[in-house]
Protein backbone atom coordinates (compact mmCIF):
# COMPACT_ATOMS: atom_id res chain seq x y z
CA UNK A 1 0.00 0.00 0.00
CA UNK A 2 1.40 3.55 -0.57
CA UNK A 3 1.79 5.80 1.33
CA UNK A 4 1.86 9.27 0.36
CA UNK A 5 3.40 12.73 2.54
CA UNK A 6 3.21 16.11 1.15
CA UNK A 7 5.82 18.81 2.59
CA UNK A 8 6.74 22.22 1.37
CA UNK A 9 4.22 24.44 2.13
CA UNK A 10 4.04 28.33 4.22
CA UNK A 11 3.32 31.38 4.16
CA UNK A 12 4.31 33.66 0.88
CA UNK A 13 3.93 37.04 0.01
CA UNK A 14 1.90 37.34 -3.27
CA UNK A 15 4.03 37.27 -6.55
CA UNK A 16 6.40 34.54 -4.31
CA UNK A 17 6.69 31.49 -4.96
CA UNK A 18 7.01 27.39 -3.15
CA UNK A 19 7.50 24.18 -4.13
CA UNK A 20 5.92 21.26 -2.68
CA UNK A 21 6.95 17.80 -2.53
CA UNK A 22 4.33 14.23 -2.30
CA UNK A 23 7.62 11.57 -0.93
CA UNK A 24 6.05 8.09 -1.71
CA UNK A 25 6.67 5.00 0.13
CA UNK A 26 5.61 1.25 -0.11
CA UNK A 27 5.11 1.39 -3.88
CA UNK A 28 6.63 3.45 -6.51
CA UNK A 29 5.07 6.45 -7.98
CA UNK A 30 6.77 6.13 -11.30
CA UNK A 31 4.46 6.31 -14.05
CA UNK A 32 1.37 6.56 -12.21
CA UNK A 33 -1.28 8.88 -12.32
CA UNK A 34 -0.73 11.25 -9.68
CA UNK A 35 -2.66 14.26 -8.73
CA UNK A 36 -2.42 17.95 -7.15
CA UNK A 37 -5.60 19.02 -5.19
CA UNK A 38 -6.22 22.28 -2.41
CA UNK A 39 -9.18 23.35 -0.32
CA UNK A 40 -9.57 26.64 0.66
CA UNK A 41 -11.28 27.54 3.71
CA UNK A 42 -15.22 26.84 3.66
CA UNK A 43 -14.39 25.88 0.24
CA UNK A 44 -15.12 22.18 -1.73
CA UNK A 45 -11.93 20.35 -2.51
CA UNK A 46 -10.74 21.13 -6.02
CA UNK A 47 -8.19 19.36 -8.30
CA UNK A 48 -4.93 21.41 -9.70
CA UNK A 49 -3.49 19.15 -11.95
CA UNK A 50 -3.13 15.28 -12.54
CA UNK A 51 -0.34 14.20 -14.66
CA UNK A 52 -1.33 10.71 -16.42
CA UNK A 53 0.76 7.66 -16.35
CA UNK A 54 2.34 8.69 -19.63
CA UNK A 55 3.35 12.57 -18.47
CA UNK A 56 0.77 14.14 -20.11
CA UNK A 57 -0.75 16.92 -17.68
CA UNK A 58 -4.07 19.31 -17.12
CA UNK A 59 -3.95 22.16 -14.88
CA UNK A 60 -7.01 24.18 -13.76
CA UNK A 61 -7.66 27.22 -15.29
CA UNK A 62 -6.85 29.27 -12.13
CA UNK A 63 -3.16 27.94 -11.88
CA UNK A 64 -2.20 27.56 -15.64
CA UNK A 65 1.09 29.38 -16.30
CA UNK A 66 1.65 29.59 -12.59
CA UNK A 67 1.96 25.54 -11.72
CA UNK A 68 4.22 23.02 -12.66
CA UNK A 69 3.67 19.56 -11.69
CA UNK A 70 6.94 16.89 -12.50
CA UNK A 71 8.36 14.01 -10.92
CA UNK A 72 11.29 12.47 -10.27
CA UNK A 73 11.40 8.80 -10.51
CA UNK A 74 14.70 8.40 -8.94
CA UNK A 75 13.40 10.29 -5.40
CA UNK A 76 9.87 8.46 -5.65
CA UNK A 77 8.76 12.29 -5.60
CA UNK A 78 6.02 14.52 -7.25
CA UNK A 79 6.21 18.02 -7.00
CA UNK A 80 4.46 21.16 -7.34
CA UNK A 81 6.15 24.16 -8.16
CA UNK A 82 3.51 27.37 -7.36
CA UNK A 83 5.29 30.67 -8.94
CA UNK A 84 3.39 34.10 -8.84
CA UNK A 85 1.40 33.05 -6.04
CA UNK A 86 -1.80 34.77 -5.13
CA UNK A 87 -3.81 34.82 -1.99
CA UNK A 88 -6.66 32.78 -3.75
CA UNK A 89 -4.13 30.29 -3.65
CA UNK A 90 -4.40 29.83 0.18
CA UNK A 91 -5.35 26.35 0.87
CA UNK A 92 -4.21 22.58 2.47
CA UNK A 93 -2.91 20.65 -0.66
CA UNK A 94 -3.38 17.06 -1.23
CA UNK A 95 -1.44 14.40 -3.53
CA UNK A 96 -3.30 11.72 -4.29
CA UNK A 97 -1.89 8.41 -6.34
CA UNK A 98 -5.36 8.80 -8.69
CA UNK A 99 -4.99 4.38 -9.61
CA UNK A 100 -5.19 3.63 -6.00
CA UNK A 101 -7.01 6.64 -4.61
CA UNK A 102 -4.47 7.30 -1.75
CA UNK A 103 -4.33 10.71 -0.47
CA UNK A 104 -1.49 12.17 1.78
CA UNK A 105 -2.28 13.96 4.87
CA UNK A 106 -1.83 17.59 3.29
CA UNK A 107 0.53 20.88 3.27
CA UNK A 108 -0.48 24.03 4.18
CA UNK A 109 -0.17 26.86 2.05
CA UNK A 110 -0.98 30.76 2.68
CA UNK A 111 -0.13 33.21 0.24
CA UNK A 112 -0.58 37.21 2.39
CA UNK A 113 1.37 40.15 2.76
């Protein structure tokens, strides 16, 4: 079963930027569908991006240009890079291994002056 923990997350001015990391254990990552999600306060859950098991990826609208999601195979690692962060952005994120519907426990992000 894997396990799945997110790290990386804080607070940011707007315009700054973080990257956060999903470290996988008990089965490899590699070529699996992976996922980016955040809630925002009083808010639903809402996906970011999923990168398929063949690297193709689909950001939401409200992060395209802004997100990157990549792994690396080697670390077992999928990451998030957020750049020109905004205070919508505030939220817990989530990985989730999409084939096995695993979710970590979540990173906390705030993005204030």
């Amino acid at each position: 079963q894997v396990q799945l923990v997110e790290s990386g997350g804080g607070l940011v001015q707007p315009g700054g930027s973080l990257r956060l990391s999903c470290a996988a254990s008990g089965a490899s990552v590699t070529s699996k569908a992976m996922a980016w999600y955040r809630q925002a306060p009083g808010k639903e859950r809402e996906l970011v991006v999923h990168i398929t098991s063949a690297g193709g990826t689909d950001y939401a609208h409200a992060v395209k240009g802004r997100f990157t999601i990549s792994r690396d195979n080697a670390k077992n690692t999928v990451y998030l890079q957020m750049n020109s962060l905004k205070p919508e952005d505030t939220g817990v994120y989530y990985c989730r291994d999409l084939r096995n519907n695993v979710w970590g426990q979540g990173t906390q992000v705030t993005c204030s002056s």
